[in-house]
PDB file of N, CA and C in Angstrom:
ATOM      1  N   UNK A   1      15.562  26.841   0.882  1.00  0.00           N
ATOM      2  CA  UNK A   1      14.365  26.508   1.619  1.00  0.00           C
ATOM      3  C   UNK A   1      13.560  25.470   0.848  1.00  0.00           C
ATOM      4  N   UNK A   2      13.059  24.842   1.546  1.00  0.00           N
ATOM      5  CA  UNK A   2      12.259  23.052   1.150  1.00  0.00           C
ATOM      6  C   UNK A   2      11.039  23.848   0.142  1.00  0.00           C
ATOM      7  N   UNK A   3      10.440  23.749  -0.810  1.00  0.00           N
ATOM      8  CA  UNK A   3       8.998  23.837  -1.517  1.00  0.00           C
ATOM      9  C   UNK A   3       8.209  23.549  -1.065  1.00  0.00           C
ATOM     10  N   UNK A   4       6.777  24.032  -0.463  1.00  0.00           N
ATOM     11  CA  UNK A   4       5.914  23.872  -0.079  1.00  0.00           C
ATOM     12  C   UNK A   4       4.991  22.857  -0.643  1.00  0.00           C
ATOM     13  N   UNK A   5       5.076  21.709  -0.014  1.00  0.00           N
ATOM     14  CA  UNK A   5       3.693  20.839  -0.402  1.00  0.00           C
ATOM     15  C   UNK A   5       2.823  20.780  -0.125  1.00  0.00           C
ATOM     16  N   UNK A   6       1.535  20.785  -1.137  1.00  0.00           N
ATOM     17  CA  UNK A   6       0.256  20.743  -0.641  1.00  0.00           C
ATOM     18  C   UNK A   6      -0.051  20.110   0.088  1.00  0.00           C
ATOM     19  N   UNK A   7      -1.558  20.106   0.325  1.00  0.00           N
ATOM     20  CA  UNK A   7      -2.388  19.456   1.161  1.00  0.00           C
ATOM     21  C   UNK A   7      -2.988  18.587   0.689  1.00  0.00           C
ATOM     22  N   UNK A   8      -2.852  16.931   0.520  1.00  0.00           N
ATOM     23  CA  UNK A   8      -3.812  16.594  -0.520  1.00  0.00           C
ATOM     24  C   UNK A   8      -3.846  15.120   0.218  1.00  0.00           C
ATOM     25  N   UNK A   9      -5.497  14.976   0.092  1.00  0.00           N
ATOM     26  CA  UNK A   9      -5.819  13.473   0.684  1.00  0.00           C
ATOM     27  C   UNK A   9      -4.655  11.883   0.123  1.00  0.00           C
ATOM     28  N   UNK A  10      -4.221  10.875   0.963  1.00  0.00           N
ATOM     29  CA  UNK A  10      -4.234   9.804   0.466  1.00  0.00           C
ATOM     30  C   UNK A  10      -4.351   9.215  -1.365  1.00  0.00           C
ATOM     31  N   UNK A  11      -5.748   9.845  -1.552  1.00  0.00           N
ATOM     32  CA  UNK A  11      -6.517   8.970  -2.803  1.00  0.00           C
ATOM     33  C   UNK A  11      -5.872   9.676  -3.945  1.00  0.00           C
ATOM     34  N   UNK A  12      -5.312  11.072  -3.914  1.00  0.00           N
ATOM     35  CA  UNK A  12      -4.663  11.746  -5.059  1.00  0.00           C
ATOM     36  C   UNK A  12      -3.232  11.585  -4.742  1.00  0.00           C
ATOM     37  N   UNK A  13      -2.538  11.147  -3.710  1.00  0.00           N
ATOM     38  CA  UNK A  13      -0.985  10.647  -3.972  1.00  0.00           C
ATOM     39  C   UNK A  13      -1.250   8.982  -4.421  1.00  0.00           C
ATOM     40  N   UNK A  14      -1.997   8.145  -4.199  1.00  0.00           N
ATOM     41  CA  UNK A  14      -2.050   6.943  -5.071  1.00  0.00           C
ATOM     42  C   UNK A  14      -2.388   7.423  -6.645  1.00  0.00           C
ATOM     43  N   UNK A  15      -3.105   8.254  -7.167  1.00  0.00           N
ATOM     44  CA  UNK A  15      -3.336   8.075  -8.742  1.00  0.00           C
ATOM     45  C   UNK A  15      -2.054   8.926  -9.241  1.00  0.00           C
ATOM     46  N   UNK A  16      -1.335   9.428  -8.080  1.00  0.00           N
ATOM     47  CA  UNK A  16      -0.084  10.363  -8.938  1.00  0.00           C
ATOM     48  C   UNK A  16       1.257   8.786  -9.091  1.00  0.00           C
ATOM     49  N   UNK A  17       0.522   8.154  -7.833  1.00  0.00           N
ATOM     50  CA  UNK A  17       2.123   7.182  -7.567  1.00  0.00           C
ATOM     51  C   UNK A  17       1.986   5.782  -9.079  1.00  0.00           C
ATOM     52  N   UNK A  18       0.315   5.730  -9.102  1.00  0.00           N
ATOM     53  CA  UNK A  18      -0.317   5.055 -10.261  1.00  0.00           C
ATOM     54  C   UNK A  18       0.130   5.538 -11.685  1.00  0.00           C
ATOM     55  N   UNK A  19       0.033   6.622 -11.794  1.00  0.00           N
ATOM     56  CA  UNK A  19       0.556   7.556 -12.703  1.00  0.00           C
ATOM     57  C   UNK A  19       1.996   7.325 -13.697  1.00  0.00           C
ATOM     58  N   UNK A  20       2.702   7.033 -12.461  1.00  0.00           N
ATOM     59  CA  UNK A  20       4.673   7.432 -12.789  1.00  0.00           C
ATOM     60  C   UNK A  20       4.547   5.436 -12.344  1.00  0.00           C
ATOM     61  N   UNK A  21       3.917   4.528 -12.567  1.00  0.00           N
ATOM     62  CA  UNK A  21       3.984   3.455 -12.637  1.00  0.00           C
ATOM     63  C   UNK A  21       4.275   2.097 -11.601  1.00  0.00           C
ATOM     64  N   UNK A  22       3.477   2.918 -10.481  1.00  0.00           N
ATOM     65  CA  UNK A  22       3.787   2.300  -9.250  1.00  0.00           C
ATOM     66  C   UNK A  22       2.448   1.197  -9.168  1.00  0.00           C
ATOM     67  N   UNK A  23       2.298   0.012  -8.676  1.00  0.00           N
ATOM     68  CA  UNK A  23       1.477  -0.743  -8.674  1.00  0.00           C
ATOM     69  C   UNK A  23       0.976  -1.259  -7.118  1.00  0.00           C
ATOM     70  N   UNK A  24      -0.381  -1.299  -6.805  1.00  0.00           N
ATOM     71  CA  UNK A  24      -0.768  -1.702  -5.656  1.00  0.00           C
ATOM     72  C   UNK A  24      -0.409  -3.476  -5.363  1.00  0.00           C
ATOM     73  N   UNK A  25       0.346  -3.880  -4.368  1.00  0.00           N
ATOM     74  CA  UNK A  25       1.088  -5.116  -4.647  1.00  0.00           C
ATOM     75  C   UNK A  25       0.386  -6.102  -3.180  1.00  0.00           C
ATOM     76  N   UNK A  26       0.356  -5.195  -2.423  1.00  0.00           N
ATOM     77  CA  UNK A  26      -0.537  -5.726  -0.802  1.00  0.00           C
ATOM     78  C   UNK A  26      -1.129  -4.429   0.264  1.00  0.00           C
ATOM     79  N   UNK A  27      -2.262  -4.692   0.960  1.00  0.00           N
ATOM     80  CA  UNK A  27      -2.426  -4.088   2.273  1.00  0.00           C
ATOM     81  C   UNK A  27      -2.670  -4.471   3.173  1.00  0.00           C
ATOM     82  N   UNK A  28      -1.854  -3.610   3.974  1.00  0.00           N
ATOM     83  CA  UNK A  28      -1.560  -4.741   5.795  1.00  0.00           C
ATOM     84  C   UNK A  28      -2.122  -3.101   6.547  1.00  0.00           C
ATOM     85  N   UNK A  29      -3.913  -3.552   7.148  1.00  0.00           N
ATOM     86  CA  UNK A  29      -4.591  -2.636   7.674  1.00  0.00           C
ATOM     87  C   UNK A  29      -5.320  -1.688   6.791  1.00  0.00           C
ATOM     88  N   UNK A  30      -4.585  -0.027   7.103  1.00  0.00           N
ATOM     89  CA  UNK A  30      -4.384   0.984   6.679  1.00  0.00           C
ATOM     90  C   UNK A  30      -3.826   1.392   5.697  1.00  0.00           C
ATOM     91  N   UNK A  31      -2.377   0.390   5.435  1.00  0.00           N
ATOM     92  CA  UNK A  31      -1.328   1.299   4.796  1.00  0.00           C
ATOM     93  C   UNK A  31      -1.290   0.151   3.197  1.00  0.00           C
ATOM     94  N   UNK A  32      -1.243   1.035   2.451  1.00  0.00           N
ATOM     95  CA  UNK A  32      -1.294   0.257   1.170  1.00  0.00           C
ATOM     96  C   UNK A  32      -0.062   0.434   0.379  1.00  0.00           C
ATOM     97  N   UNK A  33       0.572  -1.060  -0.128  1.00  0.00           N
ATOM     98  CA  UNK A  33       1.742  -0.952  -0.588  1.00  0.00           C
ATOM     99  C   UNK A  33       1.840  -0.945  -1.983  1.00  0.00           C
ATOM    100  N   UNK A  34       2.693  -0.012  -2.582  1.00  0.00           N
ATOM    101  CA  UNK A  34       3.290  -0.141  -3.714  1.00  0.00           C
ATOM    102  C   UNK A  34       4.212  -0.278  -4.329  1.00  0.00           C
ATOM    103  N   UNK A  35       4.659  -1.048  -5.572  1.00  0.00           N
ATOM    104  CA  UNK A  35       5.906  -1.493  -5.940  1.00  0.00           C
ATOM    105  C   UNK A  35       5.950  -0.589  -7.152  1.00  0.00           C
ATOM    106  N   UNK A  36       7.184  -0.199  -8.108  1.00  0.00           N
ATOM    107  CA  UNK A  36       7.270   0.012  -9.312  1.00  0.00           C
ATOM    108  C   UNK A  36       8.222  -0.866  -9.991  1.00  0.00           C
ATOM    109  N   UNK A  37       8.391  -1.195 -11.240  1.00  0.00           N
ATOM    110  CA  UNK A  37       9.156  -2.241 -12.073  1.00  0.00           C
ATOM    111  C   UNK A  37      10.634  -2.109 -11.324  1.00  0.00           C
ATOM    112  N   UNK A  38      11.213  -0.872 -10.979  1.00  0.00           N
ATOM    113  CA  UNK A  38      12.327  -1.314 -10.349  1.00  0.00           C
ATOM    114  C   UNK A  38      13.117  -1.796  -9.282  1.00  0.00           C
ATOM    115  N   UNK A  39      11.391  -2.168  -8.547  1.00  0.00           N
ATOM    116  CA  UNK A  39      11.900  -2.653  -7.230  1.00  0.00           C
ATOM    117  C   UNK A  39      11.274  -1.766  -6.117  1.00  0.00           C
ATOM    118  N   UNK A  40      11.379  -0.146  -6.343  1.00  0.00           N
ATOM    119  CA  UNK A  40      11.448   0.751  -5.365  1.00  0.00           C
ATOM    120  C   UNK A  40       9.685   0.198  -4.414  1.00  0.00           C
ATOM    121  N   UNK A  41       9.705   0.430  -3.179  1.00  0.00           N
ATOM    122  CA  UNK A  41       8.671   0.412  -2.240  1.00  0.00           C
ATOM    123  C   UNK A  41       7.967   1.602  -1.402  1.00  0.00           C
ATOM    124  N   UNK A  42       6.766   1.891  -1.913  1.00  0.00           N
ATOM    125  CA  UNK A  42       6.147   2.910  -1.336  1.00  0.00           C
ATOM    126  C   UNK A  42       5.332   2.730  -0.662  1.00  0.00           C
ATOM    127  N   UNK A  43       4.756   2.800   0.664  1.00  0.00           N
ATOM    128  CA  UNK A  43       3.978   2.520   1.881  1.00  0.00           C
ATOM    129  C   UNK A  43       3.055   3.954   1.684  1.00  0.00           C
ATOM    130  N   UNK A  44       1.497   3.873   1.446  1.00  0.00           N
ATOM    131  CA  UNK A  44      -0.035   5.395   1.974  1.00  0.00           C
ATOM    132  C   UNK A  44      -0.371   4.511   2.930  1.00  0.00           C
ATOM    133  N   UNK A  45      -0.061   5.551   3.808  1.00  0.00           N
ATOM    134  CA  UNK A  45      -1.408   5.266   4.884  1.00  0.00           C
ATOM    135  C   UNK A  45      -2.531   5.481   4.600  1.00  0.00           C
ATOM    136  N   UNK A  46      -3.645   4.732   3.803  1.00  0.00           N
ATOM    137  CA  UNK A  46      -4.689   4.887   3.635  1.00  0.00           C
ATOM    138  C   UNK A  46      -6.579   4.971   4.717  1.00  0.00           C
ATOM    139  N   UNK A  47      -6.418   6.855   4.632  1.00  0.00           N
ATOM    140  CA  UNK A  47      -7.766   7.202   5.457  1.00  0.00           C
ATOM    141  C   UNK A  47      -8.276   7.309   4.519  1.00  0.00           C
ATOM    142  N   UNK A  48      -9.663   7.362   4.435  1.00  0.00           N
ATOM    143  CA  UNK A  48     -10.466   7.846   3.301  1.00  0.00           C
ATOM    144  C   UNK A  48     -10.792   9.225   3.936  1.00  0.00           C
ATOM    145  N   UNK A  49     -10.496  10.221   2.809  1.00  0.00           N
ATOM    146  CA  UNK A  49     -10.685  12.152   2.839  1.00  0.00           C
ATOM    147  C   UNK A  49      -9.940  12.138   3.806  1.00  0.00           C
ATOM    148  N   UNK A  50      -9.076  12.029   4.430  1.00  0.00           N
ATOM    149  CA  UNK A  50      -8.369  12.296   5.401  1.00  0.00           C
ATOM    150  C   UNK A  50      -6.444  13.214   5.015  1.00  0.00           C
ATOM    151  N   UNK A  51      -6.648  13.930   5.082  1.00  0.00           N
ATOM    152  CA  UNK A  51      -5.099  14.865   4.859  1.00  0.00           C
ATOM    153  C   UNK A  51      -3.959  14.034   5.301  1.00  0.00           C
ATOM    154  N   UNK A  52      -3.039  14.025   4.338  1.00  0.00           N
ATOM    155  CA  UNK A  52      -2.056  13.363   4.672  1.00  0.00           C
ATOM    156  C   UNK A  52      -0.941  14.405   5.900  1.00  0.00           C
ATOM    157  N   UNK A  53      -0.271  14.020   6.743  1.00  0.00           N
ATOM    158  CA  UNK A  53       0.219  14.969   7.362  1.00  0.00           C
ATOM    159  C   UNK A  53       1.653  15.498   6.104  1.00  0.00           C
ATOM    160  N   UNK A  54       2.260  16.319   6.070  1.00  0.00           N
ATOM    161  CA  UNK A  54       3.248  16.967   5.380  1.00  0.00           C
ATOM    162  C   UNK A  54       4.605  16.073   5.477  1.00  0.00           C
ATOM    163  N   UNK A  55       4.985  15.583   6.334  1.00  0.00           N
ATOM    164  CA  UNK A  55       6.013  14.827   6.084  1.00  0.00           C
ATOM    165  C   UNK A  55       5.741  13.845   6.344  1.00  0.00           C
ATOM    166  N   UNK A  56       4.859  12.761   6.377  1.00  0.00           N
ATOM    167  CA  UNK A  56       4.524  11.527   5.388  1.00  0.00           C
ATOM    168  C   UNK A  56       3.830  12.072   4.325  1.00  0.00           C
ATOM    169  N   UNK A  57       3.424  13.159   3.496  1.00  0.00           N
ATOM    170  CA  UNK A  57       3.953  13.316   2.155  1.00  0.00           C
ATOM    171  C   UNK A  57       5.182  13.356   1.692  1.00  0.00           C
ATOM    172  N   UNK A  58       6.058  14.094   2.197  1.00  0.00           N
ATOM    173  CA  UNK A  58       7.718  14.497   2.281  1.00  0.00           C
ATOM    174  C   UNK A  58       8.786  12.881   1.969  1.00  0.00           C
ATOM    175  N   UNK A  59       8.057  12.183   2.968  1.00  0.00           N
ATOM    176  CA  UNK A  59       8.285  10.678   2.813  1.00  0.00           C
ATOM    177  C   UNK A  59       7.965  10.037   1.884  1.00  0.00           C
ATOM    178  N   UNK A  60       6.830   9.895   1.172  1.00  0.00           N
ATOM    179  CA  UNK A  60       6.266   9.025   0.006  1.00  0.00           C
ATOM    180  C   UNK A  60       6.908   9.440  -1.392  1.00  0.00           C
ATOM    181  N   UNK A  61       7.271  10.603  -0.921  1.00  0.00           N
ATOM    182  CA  UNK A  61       7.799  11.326  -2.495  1.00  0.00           C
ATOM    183  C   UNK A  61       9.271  11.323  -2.314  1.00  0.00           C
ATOM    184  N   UNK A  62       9.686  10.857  -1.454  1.00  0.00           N
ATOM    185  CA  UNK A  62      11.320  10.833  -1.436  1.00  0.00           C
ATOM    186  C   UNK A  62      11.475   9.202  -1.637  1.00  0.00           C
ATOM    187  N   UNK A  63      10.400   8.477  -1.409  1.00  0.00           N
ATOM    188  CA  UNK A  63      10.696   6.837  -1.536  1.00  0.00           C
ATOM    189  C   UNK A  63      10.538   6.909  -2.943  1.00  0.00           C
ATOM    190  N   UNK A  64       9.380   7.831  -3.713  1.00  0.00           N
ATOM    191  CA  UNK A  64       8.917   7.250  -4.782  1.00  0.00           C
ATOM    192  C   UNK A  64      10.130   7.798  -5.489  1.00  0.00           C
ATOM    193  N   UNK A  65      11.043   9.071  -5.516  1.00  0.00           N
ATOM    194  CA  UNK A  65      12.204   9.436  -6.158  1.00  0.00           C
ATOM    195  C   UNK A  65      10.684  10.407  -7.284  1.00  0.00           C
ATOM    196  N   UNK A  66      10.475  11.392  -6.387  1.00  0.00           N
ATOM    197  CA  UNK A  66       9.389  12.246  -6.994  1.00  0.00           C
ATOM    198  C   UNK A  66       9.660  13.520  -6.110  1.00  0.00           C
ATOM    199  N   UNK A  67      10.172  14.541  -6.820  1.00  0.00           N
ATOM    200  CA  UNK A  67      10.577  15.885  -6.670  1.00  0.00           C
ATOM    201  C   UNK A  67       9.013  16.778  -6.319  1.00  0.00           C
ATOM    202  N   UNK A  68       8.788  17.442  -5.326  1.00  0.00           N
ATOM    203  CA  UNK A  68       7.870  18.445  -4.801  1.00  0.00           C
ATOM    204  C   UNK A  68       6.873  19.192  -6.403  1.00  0.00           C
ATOM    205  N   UNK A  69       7.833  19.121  -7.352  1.00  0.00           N
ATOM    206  CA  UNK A  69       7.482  20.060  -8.245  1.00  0.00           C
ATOM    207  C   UNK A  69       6.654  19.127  -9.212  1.00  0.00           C
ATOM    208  N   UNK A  70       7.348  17.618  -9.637  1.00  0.00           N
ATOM    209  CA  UNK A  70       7.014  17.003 -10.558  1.00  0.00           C
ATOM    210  C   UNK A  70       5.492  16.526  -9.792  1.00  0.00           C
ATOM    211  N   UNK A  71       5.624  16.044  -8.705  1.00  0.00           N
ATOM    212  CA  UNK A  71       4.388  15.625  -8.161  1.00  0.00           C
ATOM    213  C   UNK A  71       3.286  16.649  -8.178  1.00  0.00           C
ATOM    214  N   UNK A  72       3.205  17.593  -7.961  1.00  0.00           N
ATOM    215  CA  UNK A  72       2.386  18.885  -8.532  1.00  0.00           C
ATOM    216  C   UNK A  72       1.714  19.076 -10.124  1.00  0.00           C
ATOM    217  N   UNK A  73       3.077  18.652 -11.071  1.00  0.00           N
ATOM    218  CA  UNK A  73       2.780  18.686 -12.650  1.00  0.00           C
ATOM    219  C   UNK A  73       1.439  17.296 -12.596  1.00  0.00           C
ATOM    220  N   UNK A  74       2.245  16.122 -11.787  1.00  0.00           N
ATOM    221  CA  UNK A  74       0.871  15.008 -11.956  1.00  0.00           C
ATOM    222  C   UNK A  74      -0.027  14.970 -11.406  1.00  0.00           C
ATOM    223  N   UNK A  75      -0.375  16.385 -10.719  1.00  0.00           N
ATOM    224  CA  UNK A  75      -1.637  16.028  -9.760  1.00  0.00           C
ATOM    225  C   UNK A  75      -2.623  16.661 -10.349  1.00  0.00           C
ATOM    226  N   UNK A  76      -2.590  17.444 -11.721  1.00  0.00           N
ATOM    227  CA  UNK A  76      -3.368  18.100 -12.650  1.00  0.00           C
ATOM    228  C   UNK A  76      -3.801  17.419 -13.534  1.00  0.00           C
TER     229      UNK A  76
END
């Protein structure tokens, strides 16, 4: 069975994606893009306080190659 992911606004999956070395590179609207040194591409839909739904979390953390558990260790 999948691990339960929290509930957590937009603004704390950017300082986790900031964190593990992802860089803000452009934003087109809403959605703010990030790159890391190896290329990989991560798209937040950026609301302000607004809950991310569960699988566009599910999504951001499978682009970023960030396991349910590790993203938890960086959100402390």
């Amino acid at each position: 069975m999948r691990e339960k992911l929290p509930r957590v606004p937009a603004g704390k999956v950017i300082k986790v994606l900031e964190r593990v070395g992802f860089v803000l590179v452009r934003q087109s609207g809403s959605h703010k893009i990030y790159k890391n040194r190896e290329g990989k591409r991560v798209t937040v839909p950026y609301h302000s306080g607004k809950i991310l739904h569960p699988k566009v979390l599910r999504s951001i953390l499978r682009d970023a190659d960030l396991t349910v558990e590790r993203f938890k260790e960086l959100m402390r």
